[in-house]
PDB file of N, CA and C in Angstrom:
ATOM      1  N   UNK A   1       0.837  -1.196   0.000  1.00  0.00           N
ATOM      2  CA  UNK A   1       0.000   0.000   0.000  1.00  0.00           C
ATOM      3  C   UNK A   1       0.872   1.247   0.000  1.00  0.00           C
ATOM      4  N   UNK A   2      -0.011   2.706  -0.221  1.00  0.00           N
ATOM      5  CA  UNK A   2       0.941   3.235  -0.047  1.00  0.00           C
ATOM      6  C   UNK A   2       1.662   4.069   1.179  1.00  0.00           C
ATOM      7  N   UNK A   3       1.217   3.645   2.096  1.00  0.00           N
ATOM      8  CA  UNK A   3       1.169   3.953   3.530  1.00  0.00           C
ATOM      9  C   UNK A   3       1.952   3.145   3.905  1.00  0.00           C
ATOM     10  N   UNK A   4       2.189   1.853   3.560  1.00  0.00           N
ATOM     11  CA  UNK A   4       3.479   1.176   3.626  1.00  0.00           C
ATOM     12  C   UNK A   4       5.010   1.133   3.016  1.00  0.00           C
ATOM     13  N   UNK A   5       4.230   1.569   2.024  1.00  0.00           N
ATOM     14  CA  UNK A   5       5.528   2.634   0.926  1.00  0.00           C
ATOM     15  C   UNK A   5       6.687   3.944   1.297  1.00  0.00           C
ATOM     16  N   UNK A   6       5.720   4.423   2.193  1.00  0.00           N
ATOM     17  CA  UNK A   6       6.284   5.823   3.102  1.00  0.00           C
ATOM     18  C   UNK A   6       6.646   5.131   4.274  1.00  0.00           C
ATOM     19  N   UNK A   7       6.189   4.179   4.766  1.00  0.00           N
ATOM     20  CA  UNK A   7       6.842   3.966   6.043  1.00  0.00           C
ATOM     21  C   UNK A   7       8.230   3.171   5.699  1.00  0.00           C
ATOM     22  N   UNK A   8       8.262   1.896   4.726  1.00  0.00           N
ATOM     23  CA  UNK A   8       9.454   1.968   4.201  1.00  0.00           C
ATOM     24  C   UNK A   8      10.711   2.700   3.588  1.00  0.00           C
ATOM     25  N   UNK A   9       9.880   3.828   2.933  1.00  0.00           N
ATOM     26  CA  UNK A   9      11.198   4.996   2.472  1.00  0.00           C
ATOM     27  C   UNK A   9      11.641   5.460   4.066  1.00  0.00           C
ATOM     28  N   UNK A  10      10.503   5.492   5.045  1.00  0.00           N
ATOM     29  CA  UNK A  10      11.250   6.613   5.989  1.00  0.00           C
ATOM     30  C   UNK A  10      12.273   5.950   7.101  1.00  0.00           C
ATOM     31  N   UNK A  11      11.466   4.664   7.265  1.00  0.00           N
ATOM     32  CA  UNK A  11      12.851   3.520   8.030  1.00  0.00           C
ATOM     33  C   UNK A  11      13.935   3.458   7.380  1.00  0.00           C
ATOM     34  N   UNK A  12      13.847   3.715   5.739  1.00  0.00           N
ATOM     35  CA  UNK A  12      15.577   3.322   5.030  1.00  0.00           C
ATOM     36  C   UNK A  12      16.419   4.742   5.819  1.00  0.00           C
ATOM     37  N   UNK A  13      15.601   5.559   6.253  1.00  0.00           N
ATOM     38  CA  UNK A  13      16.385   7.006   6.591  1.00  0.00           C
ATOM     39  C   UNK A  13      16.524   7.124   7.972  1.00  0.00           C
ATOM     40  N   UNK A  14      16.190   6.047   9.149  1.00  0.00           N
ATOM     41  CA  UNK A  14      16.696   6.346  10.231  1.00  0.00           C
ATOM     42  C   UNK A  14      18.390   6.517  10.181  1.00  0.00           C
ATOM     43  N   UNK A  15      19.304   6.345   9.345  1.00  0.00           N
ATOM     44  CA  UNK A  15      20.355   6.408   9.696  1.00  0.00           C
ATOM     45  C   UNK A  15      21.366   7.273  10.160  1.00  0.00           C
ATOM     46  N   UNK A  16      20.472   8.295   8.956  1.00  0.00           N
ATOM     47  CA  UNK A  16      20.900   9.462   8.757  1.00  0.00           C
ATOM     48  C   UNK A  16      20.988  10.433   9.978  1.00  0.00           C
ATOM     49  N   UNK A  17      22.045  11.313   9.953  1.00  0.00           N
ATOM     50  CA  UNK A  17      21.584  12.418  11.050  1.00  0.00           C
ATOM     51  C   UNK A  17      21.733  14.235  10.335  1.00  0.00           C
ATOM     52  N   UNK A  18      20.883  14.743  11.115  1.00  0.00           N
ATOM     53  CA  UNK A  18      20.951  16.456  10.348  1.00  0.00           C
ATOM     54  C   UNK A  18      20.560  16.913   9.479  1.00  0.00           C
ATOM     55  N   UNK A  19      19.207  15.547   8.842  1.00  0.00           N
ATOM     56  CA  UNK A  19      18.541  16.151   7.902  1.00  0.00           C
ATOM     57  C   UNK A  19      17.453  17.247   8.319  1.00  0.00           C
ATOM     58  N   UNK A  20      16.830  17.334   7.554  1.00  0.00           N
ATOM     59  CA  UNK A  20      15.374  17.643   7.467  1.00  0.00           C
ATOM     60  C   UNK A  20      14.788  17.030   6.474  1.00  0.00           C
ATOM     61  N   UNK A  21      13.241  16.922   6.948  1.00  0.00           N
ATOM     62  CA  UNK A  21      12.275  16.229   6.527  1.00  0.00           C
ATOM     63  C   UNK A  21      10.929  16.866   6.476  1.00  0.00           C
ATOM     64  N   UNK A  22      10.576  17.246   5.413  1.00  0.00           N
ATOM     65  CA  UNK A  22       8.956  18.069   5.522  1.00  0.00           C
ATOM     66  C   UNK A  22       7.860  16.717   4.775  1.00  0.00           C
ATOM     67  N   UNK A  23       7.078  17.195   5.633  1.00  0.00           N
ATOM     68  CA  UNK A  23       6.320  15.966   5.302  1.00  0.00           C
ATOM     69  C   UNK A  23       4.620  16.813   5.523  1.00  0.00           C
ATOM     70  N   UNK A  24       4.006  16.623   4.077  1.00  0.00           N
ATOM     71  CA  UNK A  24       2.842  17.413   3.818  1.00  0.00           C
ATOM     72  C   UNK A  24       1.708  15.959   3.905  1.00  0.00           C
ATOM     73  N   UNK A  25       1.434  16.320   4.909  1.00  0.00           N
ATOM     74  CA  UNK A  25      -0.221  15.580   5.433  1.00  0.00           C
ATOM     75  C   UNK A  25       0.183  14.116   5.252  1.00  0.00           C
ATOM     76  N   UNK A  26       1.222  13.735   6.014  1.00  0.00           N
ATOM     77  CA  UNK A  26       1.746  12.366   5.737  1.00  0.00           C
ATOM     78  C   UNK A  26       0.371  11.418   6.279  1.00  0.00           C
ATOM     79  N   UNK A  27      -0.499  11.436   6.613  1.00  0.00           N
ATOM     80  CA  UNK A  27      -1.328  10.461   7.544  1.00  0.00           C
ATOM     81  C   UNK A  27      -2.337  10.288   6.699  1.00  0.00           C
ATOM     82  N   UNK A  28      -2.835  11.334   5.519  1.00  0.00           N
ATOM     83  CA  UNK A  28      -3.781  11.124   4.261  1.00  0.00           C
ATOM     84  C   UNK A  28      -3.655   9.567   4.436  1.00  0.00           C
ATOM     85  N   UNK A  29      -4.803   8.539   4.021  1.00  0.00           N
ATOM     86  CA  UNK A  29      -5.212   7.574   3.252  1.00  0.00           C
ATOM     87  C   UNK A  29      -4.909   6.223   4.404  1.00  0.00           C
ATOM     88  N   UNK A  30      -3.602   6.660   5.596  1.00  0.00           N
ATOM     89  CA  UNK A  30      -3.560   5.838   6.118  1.00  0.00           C
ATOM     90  C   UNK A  30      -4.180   5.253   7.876  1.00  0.00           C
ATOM     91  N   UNK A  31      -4.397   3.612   7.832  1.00  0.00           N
ATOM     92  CA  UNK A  31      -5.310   3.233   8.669  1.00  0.00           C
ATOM     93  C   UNK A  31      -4.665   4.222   9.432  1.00  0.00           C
ATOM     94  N   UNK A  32      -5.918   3.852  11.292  1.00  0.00           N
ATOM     95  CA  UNK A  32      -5.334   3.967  12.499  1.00  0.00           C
ATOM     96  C   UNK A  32      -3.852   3.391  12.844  1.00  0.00           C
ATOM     97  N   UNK A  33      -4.435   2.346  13.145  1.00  0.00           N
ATOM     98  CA  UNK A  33      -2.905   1.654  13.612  1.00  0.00           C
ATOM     99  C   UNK A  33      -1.567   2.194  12.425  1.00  0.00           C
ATOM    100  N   UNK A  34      -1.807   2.610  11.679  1.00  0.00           N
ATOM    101  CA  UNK A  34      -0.878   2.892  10.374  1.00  0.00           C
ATOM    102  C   UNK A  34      -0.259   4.436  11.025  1.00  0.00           C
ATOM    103  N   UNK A  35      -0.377   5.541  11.619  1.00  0.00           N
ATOM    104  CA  UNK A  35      -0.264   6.215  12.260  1.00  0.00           C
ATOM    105  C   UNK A  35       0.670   6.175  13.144  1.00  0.00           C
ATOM    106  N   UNK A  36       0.106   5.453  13.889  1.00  0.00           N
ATOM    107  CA  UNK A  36       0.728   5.182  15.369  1.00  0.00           C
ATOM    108  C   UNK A  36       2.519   4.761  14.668  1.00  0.00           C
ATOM    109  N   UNK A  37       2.388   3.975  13.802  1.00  0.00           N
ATOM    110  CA  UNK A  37       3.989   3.227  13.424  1.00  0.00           C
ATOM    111  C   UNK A  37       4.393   4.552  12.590  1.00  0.00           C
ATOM    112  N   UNK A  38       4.021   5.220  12.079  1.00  0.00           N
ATOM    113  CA  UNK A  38       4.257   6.908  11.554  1.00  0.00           C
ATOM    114  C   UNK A  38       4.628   7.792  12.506  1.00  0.00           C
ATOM    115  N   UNK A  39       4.361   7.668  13.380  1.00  0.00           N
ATOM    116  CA  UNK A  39       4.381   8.699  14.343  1.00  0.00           C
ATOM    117  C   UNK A  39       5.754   8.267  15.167  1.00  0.00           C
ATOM    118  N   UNK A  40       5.839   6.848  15.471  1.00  0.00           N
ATOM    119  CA  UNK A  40       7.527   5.789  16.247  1.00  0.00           C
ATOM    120  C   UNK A  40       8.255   6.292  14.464  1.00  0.00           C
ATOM    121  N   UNK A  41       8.343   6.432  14.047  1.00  0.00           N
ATOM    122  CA  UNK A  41       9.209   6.463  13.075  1.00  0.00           C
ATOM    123  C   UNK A  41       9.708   8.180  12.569  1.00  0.00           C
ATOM    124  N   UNK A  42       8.619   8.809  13.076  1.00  0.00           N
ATOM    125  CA  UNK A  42       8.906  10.467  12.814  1.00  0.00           C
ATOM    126  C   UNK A  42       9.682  10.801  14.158  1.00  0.00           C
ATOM    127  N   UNK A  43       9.508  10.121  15.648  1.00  0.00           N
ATOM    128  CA  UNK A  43      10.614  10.401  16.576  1.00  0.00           C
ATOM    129  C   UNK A  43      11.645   9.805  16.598  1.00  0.00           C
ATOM    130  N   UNK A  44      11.812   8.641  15.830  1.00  0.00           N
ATOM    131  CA  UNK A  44      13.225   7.771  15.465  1.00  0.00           C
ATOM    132  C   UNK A  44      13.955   8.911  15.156  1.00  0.00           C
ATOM    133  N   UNK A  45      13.510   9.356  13.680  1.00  0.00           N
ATOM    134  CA  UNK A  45      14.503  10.495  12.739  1.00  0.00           C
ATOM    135  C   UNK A  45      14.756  11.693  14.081  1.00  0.00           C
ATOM    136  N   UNK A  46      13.688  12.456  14.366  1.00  0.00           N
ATOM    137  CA  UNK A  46      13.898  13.749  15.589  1.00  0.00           C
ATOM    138  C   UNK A  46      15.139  12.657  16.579  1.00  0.00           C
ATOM    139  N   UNK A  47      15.210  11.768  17.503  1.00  0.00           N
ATOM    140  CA  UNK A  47      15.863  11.462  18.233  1.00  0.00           C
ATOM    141  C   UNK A  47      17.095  10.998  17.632  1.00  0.00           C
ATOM    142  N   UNK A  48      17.227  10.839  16.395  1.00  0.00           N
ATOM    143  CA  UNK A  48      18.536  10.545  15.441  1.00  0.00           C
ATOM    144  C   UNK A  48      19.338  12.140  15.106  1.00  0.00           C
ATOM    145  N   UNK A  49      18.692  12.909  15.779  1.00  0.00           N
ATOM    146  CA  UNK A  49      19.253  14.053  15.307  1.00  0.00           C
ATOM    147  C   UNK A  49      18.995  15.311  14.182  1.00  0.00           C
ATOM    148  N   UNK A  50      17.453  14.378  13.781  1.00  0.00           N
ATOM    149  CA  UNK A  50      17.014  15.216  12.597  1.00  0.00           C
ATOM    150  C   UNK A  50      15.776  16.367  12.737  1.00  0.00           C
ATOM    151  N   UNK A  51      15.636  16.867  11.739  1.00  0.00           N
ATOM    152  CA  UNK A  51      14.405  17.550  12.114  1.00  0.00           C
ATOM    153  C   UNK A  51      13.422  17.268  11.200  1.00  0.00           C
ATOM    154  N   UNK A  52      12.113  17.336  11.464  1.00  0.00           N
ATOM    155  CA  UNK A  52      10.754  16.515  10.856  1.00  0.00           C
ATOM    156  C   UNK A  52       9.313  17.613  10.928  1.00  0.00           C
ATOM    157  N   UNK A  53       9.655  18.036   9.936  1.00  0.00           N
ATOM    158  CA  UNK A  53       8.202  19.399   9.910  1.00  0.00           C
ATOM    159  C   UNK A  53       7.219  19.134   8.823  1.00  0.00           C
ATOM    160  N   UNK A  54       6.394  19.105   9.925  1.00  0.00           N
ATOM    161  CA  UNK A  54       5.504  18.085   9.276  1.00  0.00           C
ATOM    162  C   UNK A  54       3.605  18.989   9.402  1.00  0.00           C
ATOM    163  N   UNK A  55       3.072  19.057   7.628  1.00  0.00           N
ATOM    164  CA  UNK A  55       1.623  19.919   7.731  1.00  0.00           C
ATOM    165  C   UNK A  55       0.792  18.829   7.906  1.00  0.00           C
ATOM    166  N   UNK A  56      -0.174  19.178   8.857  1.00  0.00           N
ATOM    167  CA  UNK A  56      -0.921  18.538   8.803  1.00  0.00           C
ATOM    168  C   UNK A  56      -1.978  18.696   9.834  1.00  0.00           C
ATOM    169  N   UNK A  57      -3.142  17.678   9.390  1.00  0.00           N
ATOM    170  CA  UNK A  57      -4.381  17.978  10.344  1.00  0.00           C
ATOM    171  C   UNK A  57      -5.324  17.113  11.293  1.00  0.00           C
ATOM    172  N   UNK A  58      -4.383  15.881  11.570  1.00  0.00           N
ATOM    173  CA  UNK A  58      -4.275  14.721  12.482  1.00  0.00           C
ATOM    174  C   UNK A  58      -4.073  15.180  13.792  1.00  0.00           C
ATOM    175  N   UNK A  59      -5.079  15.373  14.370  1.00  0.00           N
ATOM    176  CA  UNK A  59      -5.232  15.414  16.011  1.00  0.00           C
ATOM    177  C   UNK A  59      -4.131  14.819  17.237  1.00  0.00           C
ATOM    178  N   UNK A  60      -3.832  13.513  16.419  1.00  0.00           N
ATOM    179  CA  UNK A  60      -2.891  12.658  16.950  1.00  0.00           C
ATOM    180  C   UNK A  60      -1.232  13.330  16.622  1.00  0.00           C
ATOM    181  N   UNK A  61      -1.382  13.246  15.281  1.00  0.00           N
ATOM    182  CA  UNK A  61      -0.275  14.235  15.369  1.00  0.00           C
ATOM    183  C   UNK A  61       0.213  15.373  16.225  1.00  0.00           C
ATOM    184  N   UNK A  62      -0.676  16.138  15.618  1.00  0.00           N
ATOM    185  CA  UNK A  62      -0.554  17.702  16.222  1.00  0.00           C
ATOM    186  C   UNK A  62       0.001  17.472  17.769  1.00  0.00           C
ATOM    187  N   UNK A  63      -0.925  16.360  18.460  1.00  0.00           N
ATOM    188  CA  UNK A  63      -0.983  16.216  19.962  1.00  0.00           C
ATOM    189  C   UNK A  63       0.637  15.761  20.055  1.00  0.00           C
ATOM    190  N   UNK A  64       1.205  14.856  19.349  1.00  0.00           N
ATOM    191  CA  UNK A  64       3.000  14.584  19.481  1.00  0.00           C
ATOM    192  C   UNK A  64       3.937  15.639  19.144  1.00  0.00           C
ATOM    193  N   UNK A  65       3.583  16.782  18.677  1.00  0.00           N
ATOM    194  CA  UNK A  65       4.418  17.695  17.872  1.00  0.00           C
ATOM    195  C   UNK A  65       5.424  18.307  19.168  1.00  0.00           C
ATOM    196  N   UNK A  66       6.649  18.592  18.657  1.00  0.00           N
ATOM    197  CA  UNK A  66       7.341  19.501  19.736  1.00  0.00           C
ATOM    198  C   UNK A  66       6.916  21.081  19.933  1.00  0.00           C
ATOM    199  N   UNK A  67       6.319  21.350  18.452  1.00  0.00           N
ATOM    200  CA  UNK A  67       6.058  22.418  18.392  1.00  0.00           C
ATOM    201  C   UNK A  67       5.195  22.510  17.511  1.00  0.00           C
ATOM    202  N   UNK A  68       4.548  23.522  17.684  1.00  0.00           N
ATOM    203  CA  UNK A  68       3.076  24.155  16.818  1.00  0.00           C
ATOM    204  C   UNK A  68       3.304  25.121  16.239  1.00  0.00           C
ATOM    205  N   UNK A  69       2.975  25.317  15.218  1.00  0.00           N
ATOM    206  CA  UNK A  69       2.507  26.618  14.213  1.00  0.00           C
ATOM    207  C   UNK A  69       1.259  26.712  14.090  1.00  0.00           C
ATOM    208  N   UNK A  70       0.349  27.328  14.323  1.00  0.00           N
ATOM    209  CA  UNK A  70      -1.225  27.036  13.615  1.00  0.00           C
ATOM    210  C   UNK A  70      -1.335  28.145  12.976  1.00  0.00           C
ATOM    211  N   UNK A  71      -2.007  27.741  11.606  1.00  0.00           N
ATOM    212  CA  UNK A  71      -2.091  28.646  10.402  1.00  0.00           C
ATOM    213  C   UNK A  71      -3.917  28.928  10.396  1.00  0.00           C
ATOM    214  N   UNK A  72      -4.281  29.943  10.219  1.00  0.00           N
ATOM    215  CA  UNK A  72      -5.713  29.990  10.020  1.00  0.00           C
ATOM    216  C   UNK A  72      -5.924  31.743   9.841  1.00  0.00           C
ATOM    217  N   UNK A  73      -7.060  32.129  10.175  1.00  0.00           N
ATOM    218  CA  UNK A  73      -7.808  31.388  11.120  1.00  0.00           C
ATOM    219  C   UNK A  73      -8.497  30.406  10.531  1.00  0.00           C
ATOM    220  N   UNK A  74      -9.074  30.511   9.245  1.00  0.00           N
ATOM    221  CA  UNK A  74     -10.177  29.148   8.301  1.00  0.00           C
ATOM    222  C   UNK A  74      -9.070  28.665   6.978  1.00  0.00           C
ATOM    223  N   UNK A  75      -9.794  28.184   5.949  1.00  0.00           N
ATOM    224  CA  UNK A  75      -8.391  27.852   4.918  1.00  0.00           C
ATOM    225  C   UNK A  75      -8.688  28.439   4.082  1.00  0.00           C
ATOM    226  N   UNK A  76      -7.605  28.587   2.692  1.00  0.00           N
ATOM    227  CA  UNK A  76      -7.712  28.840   1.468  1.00  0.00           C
ATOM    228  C   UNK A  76      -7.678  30.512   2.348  1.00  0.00           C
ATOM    229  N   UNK A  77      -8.535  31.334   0.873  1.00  0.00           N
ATOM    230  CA  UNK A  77      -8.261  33.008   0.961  1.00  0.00           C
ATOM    231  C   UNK A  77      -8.418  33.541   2.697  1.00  0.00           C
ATOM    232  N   UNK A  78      -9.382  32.307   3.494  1.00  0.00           N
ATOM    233  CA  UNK A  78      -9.660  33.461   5.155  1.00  0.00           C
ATOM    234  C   UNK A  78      -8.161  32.720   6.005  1.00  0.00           C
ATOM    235  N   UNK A  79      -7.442  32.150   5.470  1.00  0.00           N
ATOM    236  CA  UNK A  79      -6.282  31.796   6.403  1.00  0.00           C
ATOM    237  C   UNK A  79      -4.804  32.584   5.652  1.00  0.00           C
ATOM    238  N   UNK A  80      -4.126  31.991   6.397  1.00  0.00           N
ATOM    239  CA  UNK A  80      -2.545  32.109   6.056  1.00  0.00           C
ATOM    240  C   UNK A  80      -1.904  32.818   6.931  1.00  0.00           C
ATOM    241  N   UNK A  81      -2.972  33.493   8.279  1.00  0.00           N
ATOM    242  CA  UNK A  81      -2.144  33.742   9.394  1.00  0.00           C
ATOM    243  C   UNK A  81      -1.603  33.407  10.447  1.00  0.00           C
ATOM    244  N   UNK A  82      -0.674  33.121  11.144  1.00  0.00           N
ATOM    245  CA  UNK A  82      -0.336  32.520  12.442  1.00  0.00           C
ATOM    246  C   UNK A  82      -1.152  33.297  13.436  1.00  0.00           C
ATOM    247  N   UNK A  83      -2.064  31.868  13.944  1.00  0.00           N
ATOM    248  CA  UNK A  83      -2.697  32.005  14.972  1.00  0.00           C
ATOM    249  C   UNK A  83      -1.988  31.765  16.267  1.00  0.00           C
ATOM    250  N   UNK A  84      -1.157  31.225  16.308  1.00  0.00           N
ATOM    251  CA  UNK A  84      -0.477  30.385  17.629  1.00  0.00           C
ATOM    252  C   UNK A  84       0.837  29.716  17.167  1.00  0.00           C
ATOM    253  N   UNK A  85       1.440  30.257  18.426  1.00  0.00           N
ATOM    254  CA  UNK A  85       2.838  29.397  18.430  1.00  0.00           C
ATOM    255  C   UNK A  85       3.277  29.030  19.523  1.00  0.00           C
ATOM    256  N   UNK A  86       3.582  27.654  19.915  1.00  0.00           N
ATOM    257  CA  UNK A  86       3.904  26.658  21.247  1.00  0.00           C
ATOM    258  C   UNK A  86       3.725  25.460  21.056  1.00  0.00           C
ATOM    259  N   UNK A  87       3.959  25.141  22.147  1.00  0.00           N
ATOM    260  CA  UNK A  87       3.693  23.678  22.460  1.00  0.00           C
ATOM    261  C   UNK A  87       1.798  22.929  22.732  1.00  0.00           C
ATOM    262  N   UNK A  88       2.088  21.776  22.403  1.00  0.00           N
ATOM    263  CA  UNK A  88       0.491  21.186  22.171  1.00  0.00           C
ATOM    264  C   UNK A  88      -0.065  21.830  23.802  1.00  0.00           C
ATOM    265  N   UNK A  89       0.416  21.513  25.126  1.00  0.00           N
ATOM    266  CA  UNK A  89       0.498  21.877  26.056  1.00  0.00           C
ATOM    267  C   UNK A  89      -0.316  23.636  25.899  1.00  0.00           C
ATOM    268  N   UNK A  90       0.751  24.168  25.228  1.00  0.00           N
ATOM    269  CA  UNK A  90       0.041  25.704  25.032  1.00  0.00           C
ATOM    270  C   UNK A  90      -0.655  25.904  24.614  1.00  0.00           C
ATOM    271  N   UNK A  91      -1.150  25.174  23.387  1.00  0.00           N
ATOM    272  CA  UNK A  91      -2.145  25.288  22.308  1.00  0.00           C
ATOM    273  C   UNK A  91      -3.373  24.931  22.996  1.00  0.00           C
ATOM    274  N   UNK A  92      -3.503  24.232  23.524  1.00  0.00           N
ATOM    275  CA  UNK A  92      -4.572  23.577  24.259  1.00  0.00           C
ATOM    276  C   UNK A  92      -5.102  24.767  25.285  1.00  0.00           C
ATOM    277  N   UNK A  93      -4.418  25.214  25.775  1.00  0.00           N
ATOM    278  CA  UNK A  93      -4.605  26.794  26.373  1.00  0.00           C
ATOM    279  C   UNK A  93      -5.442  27.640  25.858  1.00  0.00           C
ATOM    280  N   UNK A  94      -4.941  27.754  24.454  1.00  0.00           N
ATOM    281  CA  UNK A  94      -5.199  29.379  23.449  1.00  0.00           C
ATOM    282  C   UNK A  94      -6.864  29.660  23.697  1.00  0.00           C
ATOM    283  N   UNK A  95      -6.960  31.016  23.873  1.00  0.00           N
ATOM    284  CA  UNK A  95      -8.565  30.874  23.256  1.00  0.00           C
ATOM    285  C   UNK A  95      -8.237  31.164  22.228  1.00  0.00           C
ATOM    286  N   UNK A  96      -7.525  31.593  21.293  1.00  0.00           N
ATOM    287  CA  UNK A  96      -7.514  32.000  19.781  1.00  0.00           C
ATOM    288  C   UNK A  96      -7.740  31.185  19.238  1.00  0.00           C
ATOM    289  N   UNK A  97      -7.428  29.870  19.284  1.00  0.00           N
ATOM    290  CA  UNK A  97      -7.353  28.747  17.959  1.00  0.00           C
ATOM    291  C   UNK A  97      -8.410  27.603  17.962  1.00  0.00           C
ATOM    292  N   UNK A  98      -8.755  27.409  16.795  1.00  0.00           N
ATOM    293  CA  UNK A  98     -10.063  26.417  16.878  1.00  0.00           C
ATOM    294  C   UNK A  98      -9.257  24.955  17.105  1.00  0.00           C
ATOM    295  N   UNK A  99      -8.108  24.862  16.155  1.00  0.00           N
ATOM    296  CA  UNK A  99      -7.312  23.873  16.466  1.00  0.00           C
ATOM    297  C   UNK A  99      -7.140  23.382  17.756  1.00  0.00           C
ATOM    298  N   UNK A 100      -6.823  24.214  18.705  1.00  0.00           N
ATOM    299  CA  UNK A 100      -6.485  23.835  20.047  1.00  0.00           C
ATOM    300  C   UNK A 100      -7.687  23.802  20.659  1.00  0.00           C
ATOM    301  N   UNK A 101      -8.897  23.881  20.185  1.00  0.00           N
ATOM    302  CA  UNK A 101     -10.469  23.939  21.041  1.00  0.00           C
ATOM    303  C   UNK A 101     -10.501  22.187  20.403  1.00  0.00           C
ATOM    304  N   UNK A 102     -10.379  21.965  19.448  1.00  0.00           N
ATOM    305  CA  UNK A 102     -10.595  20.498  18.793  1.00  0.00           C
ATOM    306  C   UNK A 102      -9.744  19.637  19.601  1.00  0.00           C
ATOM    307  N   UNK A 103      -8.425  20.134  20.125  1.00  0.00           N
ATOM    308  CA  UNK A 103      -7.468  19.494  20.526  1.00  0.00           C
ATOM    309  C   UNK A 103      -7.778  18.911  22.093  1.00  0.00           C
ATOM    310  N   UNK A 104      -8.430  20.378  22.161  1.00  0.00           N
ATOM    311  CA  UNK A 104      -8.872  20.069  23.615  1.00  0.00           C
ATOM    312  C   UNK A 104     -10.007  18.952  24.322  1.00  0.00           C
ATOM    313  N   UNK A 105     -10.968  18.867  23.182  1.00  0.00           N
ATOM    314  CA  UNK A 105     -11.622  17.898  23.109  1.00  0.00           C
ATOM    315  C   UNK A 105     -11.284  16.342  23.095  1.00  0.00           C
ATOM    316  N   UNK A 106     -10.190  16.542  21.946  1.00  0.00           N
ATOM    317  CA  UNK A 106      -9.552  15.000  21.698  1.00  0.00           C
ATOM    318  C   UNK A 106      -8.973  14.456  23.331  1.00  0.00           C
ATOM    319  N   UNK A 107      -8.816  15.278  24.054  1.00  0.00           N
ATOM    320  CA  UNK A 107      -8.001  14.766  25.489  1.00  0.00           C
ATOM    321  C   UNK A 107      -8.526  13.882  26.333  1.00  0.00           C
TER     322      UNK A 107
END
């Protein structure tokens, strides 16, 4: 599949150290449990020394991130501004962000 496809390219790259890695809505198409082994494999690379910036709109994600950007406030022409910047911890705080009201829920 191809959710197994990406998780194979990204294990061939634990080796590496000092990359970067952008990764646009990596969680599209794939199961639950498919995630979870996405998510052990995006802190492999970070704890190998790399960095992993990653868009996206996975709850689960967002909730592992070291750090937040939230872009909004809505998408397309009513976004593209930074609403928030911190940790999931902070975000969960904001009253500004709908993100972190969703987030807050997921808890």
């Amino acid at each position: 599949s191809g959710g197994e496809c990406q998780r194979l390219k990204l294990a061939s790259e634990l080796h590496k150290e000092g990359s970067i890695y952008v990764m646009d809505e990596p969680t599209t198409g794939l199961h639950m449990s498919d995630i979870g082994h996405l998510l052990e494999i995006m802190n492999s690379l970070v704890d190998g020394g790399n960095s992993v910036i990653v868009i996206e709109h996975n709850l689960d994600v967002i909730k592992n991130a070291d750090w937040i950007i939230d872009m909004g406030p809505e998408g397309g022409s009513k976004g593209g501004e930074v609403i928030f910047v911190g940790t999931p911890q902070q975000l969960i705080a904001s009253e500004h962000s709908l993100t972190g009201e969703y987030l807050r829920r997921s808890l």
